[in-house]
Protein backbone atom coordinates (compact mmCIF):
# COMPACT_ATOMS: atom_id res chain seq x y z
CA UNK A 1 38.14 -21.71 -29.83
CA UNK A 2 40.41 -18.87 -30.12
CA UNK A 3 40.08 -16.09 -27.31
CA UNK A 4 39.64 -12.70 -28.59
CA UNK A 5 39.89 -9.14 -26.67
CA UNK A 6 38.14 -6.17 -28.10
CA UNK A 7 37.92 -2.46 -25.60
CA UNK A 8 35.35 -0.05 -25.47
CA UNK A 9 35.17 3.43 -24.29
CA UNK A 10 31.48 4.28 -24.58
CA UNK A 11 28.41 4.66 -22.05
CA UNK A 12 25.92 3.57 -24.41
CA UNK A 13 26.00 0.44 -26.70
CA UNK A 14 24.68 0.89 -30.05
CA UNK A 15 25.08 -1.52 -33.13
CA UNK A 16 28.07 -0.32 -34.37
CA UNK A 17 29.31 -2.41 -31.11
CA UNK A 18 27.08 -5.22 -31.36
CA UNK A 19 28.15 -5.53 -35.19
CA UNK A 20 32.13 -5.47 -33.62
CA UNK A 21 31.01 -8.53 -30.99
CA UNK A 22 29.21 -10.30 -33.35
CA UNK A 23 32.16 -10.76 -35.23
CA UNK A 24 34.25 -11.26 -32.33
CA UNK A 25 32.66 -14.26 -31.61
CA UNK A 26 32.96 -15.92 -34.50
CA UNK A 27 36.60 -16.62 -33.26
CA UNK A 28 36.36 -17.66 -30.14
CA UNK A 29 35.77 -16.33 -26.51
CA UNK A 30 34.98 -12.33 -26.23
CA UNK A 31 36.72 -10.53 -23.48
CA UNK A 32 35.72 -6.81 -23.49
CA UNK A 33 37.71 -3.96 -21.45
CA UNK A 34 35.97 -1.09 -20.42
CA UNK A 35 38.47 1.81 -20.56
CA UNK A 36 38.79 3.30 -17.23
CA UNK A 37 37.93 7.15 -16.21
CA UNK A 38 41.04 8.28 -15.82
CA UNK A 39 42.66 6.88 -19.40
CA UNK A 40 39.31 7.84 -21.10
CA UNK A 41 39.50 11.52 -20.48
CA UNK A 42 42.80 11.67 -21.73
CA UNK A 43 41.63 10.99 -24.84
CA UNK A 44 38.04 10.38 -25.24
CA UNK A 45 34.68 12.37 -23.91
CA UNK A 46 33.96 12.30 -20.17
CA UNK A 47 31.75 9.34 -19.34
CA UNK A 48 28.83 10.11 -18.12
CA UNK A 49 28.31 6.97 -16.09
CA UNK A 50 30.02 5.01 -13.53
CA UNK A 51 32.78 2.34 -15.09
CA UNK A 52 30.69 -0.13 -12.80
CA UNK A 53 27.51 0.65 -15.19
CA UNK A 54 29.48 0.78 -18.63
CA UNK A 55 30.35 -2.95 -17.62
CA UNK A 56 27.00 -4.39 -16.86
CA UNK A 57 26.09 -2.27 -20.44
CA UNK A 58 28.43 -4.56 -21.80
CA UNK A 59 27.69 -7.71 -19.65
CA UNK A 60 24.12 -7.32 -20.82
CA UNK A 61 24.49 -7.85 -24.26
CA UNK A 62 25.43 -11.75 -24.05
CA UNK A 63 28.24 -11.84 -26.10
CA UNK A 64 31.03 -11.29 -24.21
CA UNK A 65 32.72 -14.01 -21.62
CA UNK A 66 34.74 -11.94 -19.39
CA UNK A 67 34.58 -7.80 -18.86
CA UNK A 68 37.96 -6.43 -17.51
CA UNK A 69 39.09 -2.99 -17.25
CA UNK A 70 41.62 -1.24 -19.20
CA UNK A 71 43.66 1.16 -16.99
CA UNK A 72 45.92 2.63 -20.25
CA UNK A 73 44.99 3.59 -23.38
CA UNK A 74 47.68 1.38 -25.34
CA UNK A 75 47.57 -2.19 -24.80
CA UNK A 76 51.12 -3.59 -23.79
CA UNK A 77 49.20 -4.11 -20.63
CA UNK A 78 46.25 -6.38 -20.93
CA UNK A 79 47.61 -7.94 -24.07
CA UNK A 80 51.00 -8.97 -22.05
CA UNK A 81 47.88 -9.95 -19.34
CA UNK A 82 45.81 -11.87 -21.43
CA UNK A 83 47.39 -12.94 -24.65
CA UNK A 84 44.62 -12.72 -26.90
CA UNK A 85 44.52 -14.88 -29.88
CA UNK A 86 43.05 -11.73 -31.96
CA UNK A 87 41.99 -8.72 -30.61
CA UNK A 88 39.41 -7.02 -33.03
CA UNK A 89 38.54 -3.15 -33.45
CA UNK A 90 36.31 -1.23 -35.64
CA UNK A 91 38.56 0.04 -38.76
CA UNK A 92 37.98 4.15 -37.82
CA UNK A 93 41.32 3.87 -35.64
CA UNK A 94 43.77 4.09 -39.06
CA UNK A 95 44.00 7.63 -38.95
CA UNK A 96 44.72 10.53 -36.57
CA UNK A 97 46.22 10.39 -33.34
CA UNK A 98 44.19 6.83 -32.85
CA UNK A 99 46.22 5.33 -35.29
CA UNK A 100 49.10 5.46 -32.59
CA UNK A 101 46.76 2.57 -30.57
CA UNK A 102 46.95 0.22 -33.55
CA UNK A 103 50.33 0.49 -34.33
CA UNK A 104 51.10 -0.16 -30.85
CA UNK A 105 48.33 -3.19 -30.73
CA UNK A 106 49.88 -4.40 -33.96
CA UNK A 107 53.34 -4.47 -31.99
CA UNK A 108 52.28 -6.46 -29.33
CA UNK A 109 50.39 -8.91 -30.97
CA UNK A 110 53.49 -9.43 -33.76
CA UNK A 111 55.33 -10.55 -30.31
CA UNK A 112 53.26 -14.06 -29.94
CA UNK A 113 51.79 -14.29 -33.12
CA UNK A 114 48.19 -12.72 -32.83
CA UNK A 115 46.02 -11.01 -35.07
CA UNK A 116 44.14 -7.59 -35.41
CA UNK A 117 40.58 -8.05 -36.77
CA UNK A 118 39.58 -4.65 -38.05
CA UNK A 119 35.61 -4.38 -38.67
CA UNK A 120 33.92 -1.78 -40.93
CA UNK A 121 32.93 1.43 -38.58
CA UNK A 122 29.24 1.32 -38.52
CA UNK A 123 28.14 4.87 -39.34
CA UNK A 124 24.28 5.81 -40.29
CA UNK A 125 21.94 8.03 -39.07
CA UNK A 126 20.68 5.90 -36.04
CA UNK A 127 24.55 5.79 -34.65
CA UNK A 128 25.29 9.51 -35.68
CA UNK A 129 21.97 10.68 -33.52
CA UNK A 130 23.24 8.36 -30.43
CA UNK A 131 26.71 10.25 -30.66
CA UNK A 132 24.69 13.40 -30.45
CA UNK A 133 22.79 12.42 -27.95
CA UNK A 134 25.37 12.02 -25.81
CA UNK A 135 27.19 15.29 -26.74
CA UNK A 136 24.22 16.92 -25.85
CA UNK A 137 24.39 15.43 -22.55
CA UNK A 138 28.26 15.87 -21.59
CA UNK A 139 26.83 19.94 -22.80
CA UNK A 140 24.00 20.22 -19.80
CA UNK A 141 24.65 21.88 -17.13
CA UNK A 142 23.86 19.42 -14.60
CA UNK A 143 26.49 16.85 -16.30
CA UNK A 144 29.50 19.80 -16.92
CA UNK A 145 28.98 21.69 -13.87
CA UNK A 146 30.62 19.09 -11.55
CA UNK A 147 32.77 18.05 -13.81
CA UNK A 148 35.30 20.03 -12.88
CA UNK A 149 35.34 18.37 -9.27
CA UNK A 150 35.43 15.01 -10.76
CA UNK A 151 38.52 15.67 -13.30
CA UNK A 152 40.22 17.05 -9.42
CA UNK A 153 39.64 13.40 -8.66
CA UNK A 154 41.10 11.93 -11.14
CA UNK A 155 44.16 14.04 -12.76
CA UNK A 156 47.23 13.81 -11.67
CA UNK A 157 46.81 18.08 -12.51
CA UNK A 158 43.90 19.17 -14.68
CA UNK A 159 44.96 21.37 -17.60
CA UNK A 160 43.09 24.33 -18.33
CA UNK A 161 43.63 26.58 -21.77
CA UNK A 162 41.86 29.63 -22.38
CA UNK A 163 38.83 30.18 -24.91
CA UNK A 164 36.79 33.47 -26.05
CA UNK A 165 34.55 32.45 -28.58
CA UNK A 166 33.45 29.62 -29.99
CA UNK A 167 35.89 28.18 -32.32
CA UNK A 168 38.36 28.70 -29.50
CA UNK A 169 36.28 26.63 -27.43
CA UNK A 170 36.64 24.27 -30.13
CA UNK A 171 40.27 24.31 -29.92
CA UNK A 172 40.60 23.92 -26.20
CA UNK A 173 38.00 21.09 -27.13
CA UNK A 174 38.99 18.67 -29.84
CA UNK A 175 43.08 19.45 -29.51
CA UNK A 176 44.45 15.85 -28.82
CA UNK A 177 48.10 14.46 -29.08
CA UNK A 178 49.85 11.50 -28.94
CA UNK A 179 53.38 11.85 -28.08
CA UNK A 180 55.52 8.89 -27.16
CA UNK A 181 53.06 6.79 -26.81
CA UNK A 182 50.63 8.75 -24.78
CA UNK A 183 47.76 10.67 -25.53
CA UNK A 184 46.66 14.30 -24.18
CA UNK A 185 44.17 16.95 -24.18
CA UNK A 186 43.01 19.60 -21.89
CA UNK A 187 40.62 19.16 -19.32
CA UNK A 188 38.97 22.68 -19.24
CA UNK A 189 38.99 25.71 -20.90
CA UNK A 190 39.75 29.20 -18.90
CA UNK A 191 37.47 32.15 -19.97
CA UNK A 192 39.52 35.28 -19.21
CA UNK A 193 38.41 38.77 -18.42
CA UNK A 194 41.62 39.78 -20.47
CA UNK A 195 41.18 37.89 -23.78
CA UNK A 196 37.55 38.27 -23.48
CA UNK A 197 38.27 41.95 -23.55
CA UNK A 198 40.67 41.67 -25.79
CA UNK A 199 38.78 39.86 -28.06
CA UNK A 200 35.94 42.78 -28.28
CA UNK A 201 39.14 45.36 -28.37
CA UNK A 202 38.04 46.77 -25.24
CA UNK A 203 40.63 46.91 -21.70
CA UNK A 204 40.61 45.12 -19.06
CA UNK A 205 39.14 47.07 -16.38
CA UNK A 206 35.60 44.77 -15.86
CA UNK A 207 34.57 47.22 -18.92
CA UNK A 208 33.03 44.31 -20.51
CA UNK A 209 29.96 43.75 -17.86
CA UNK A 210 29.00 40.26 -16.80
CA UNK A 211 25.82 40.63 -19.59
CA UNK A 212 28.54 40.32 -22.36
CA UNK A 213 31.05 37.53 -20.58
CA UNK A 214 27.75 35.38 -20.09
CA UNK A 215 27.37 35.55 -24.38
CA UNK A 216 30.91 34.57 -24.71
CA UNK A 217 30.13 31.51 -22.40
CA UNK A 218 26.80 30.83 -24.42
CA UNK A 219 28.61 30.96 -27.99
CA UNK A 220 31.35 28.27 -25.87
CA UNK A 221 29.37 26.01 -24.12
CA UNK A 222 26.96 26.02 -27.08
CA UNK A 223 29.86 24.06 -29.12
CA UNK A 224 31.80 22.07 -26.23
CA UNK A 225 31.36 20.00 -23.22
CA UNK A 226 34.21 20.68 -21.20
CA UNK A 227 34.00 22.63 -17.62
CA UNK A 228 34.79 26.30 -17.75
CA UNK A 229 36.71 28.23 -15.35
CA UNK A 230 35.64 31.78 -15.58
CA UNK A 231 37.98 35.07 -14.92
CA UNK A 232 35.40 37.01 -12.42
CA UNK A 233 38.32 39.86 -11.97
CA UNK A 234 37.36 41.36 -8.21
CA UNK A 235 34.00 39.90 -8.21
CA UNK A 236 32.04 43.22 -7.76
CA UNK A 237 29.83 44.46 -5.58
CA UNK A 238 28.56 41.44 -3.18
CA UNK A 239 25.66 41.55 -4.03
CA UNK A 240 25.85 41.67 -7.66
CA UNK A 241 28.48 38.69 -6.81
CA UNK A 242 25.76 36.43 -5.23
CA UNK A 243 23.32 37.22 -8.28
CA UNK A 244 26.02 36.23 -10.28
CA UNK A 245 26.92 32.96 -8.39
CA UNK A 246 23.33 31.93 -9.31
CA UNK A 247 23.38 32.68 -13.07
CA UNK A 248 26.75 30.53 -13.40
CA UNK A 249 25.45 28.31 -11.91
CA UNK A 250 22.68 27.01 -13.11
CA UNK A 251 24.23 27.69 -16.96
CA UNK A 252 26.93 25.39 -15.99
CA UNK A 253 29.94 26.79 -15.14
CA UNK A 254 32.07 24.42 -12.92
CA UNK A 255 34.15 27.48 -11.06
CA UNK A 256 34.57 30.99 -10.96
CA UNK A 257 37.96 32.37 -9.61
CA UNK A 258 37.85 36.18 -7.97
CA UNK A 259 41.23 38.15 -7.10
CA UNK A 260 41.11 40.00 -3.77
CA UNK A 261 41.62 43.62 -5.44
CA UNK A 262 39.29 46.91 -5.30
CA UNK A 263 39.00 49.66 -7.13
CA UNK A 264 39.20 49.77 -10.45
CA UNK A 265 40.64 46.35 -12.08
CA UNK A 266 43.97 46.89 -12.94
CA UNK A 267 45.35 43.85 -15.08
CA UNK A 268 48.00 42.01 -12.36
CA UNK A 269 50.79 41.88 -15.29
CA UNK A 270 51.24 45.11 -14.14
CA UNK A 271 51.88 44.78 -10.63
CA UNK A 272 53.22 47.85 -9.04
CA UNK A 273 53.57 49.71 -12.02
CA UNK A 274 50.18 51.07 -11.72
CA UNK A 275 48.50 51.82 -8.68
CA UNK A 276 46.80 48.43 -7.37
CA UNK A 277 44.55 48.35 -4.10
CA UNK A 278 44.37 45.18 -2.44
CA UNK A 279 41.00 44.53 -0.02
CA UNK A 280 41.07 43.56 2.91
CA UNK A 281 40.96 40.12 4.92
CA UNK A 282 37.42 40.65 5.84
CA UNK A 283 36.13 42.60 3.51
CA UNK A 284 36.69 39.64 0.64
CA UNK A 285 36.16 37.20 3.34
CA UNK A 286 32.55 38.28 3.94
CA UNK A 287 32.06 38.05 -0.26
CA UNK A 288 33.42 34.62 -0.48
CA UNK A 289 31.01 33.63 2.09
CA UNK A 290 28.05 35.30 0.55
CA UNK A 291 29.02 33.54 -2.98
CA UNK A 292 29.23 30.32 -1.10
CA UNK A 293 25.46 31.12 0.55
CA UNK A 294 24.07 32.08 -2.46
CA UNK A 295 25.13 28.67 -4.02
CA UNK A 296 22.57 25.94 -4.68
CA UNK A 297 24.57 23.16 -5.64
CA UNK A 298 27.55 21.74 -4.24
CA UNK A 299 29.43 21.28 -7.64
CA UNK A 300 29.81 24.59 -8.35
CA UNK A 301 33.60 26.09 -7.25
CA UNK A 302 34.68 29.94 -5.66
CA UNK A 303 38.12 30.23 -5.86
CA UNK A 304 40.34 32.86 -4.21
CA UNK A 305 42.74 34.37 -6.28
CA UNK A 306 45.59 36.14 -4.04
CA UNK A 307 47.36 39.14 -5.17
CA UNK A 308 50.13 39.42 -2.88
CA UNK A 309 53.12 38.17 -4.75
CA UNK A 310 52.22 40.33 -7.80
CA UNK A 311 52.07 43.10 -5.13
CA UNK A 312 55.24 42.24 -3.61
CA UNK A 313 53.87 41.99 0.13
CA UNK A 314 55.24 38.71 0.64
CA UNK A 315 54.87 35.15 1.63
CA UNK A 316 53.21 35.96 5.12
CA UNK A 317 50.92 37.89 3.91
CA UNK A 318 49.51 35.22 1.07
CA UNK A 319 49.79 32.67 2.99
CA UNK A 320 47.65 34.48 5.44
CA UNK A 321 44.56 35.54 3.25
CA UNK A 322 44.93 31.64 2.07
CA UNK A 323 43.98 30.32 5.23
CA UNK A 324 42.01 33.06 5.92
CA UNK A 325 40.20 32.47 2.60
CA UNK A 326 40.15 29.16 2.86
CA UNK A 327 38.38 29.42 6.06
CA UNK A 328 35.94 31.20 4.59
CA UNK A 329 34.55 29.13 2.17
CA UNK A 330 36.72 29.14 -0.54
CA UNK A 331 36.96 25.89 -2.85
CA UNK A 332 40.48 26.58 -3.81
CA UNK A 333 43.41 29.22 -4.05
CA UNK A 334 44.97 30.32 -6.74
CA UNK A 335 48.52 32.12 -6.66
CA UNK A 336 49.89 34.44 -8.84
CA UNK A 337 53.52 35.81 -9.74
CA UNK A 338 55.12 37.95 -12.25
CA UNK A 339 58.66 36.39 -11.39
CA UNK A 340 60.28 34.44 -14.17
CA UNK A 341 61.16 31.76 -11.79
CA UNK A 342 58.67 29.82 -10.42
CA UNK A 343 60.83 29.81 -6.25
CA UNK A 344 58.10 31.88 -4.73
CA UNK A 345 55.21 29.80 -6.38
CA UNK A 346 56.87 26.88 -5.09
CA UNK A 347 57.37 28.20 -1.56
CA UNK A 348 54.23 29.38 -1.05
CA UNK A 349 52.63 25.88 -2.33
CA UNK A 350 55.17 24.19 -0.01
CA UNK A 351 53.89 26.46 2.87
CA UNK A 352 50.56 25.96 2.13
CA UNK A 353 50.66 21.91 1.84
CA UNK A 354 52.70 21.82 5.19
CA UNK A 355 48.73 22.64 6.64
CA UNK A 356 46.43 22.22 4.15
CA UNK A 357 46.50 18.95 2.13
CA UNK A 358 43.40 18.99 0.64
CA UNK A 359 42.27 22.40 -1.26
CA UNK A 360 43.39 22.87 -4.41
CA UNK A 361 45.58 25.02 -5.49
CA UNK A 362 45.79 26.75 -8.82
CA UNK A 363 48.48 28.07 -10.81
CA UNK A 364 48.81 30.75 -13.85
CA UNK A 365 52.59 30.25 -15.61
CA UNK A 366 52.41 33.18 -17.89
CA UNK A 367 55.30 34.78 -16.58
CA UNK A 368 57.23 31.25 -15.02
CA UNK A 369 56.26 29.46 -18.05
CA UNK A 370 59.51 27.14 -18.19
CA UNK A 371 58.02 25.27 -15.09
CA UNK A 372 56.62 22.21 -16.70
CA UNK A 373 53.61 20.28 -15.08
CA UNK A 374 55.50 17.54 -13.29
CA UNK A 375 57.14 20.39 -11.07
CA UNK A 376 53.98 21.82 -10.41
CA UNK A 377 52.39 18.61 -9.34
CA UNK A 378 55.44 17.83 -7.15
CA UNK A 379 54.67 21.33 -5.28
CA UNK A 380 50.69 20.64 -4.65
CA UNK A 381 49.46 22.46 -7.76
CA UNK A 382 46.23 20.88 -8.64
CA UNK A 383 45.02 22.93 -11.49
CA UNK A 384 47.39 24.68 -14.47
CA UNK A 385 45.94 27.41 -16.55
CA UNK A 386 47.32 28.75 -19.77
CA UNK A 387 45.57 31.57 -19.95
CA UNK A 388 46.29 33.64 -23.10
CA UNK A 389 48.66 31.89 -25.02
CA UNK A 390 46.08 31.18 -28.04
CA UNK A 391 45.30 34.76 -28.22
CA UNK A 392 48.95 36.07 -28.00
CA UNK A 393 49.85 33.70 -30.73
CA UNK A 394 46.69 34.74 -33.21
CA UNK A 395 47.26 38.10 -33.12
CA UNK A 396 50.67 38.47 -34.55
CA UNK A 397 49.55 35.70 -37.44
CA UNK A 398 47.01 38.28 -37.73
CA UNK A 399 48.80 41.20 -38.19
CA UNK A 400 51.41 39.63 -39.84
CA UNK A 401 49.29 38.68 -42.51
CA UNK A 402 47.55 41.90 -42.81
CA UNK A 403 50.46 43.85 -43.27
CA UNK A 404 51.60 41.49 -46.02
CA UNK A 405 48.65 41.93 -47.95
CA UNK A 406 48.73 45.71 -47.91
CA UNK A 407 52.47 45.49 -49.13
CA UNK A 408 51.97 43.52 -52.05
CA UNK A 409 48.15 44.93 -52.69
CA UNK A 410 47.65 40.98 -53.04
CA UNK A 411 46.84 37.67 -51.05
CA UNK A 412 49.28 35.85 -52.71
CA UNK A 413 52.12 35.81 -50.72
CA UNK A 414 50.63 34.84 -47.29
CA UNK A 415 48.67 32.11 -48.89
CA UNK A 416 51.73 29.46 -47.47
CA UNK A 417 50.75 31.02 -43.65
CA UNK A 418 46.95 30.16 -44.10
CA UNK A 419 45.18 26.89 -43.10
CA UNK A 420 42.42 25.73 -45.73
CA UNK A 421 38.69 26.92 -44.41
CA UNK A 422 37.86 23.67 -45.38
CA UNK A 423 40.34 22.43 -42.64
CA UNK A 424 39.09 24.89 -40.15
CA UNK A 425 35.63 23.86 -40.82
CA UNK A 426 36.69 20.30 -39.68
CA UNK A 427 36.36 21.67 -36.40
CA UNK A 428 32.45 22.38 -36.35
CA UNK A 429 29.99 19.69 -36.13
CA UNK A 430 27.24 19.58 -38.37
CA UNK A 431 23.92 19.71 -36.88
């Protein structure tokens, strides 16, 4: 008997998999590997169970000799490990960004002489409710809210992208790449006060109440599972703050991130070119710790946004409201700069690490934005948020195209710019 590897990444097993080990067996001993966390969410949906309980899922079935783990998504790994005589694999991995995973299976295996077995994917309406099913769960509250928490635990840095309606959400959600040899996708999406208010053609000055940002994270989380990170600008009155801790909350929001300004909300682009009042210590002291009393989970996230930098009072002072904040309550800091550089992001993160190892801190490179991930890692950053770059690229496709049309008093000649609807539609599940 031959010995035969096949890997799952799935917290449920239905009969598309049984179908795949049936088969397997037929050739000789069945080793499974159960992708782990951390290579499954580079790629695939959050599990929503322990790795421990995927295996016994798999254990449990009877047809398998041996359940390993898979720590990478391609396979030089545990096929250099285990040598498979054939390692077998439903035939839905021949195109898209998957179809980098068979080439590189196909690679190894040409090395000894082994074979890919590729199985019919089982598709019907039994398997096609199960994969609902479990999008509908990754979607609940109770499941997303602490996600964010968990993906701290397991990134290297989580990557955040912004999203104001729903088909942005579906962006930030289904965007997946494989680039020499590795796969990526963002880990969150980033619901900003700016594009938000862009979106509606409105400013940002908290014009759009918290009435109309909760819609905009209905329409999202109605079509994604990922955490959000919302843009709560100054936070507002404290007590309005603490009711709006609770509604977050229990929707499912993983974090919401508040800037220690007053006044009317100014965007921070601006810096001091328009007149900008910081709070004080105390004052946004006292309203972190009322958010963090008026919380009734421990998965949700209050992060303190400092404003110094983009205010030009200096290190000292942001690294003093840090601590201070930190102190407070706070689940993490997030630091802002207009500079093109990145230096004063990276002293202040250096600073900060030299007494806190443990809070995350978050980082917006809109202005630095030649700083690449790596460096930010290598400085304590925790969390990276691109925070309008899909709205400052669709509006000049936008207006490009409009004014193109009005020229030529025909569609004609933008037609090369435009994706196919039937393309975009890709994007939306059916129900």
């Amino acid at each position: 008997m031959g010995k035969v590897y096949a890997c799952f990444c799935t917290d449920i097993i239905h009969e598309g998999h049984l179908n795949i080990l049936k088969e397997a067996n037929k050739y000789g001993d069945v080793t499974v590997g159960i992708l782990s966390d951390r290579a499954m969410i580079k790629y695939n949906r959050f599990p929503t169970i322990s790795m421990e309980e995927r295996k016994k899922i798999v254990e449990e079935t009877g047809l398998v000799s041996e359940v390993t783990v898979q720590d990478e998504i391609m396979y030089d790994a545990v096929i250099s490990r285990l040598r498979p005589d054939y390692v077998i694999h439903g035939d839905n991995w021949c195109k898209g960004p998957e179809s980098a995973i068979r080439a590189n299976v196909i690679k190894n295996l040409n090395q000894y002489g082994g074979k890919l077995i590729e199985v019919g994917y089982t598709y019907n309406e039994n398997v096609r409710k199960i994969d609902d099913n479990m999008k509908e769960k990754l979607a609940m509250p109770e499941f997303r809210r602490k996600r964010l928490r968990q993906l701290l635990e397991l990134c290297p840095i989580v990557k955040a992208i912004e999203a104001h309606s729903g088909l942005t959400g579906l962006i930030a959600e289904k965007t997946i790449v494989e680039h020499n040899g590795e796969f990526d996708q963002f880990d969150a999406m980033w619901l900003s006060s700016l594009c938000d208010s862009t979106a509606k053609g409105k400013p940002d000055i908290e014009l759009v109440d918290m009435s109309s940002r909760i819609r905009t994270i209905d329409d999202i989380m109605e079509v994604t599972t990922k955490p959000i990170i919302l843009d709560g600008d100054t936070g507002g009155l404290v007590e309005h703050f603490i009711y709006n801790i609770r509604t977050l909350e229990r929707m499912g929001v993983s974090a919401v991130i508040i800037e220690d300004k007053t006044g009317l909300k100014k965007n921070s682009l601006f810096g001091t070119e328009v007149a900008q009042t910081q709070d004080s210590i105390e004052n946004f002291c006292e309203k972190i710790r009322a958010g963090k009393n008026a919380q009734r989970t421990e998965e949700f996230m209050i992060i303190a946004r400092v404003e110094s930098l983009i205010l030009e009072k200096g290190q000292e002072d942001a690294l003093k409201r840090a601590f201070a904040y930190v102190k407070a309550g706070a689940d993490g800091i997030m630091i802002h700069s207009r500079k093109k550089s990145p230096d004063e992001i990276f002293a202040f993160c250096d600073a900060f690490r030299e007494k806190d190892l443990k809070t995350p801190i978050v980082v917006v490179p809109t202005s630095f934005n030649s700083v690449t991930e790596a460096e930010l890692r290598q400085h304590g950053v925790n969390i990276v948020i691109y925070a309008n770059q899909l709205t400052r690229s669709a509006f000049p496709a936008m207006q490009g195209t409009a004014m193109e049309i009005l020229k030529n008093h025909r569609a004609l000649e933008v037609d090369s710019k435009l994706m196919p609807f039937k393309e975009i539609i890709t994007l939306i599940d059916d129900i």
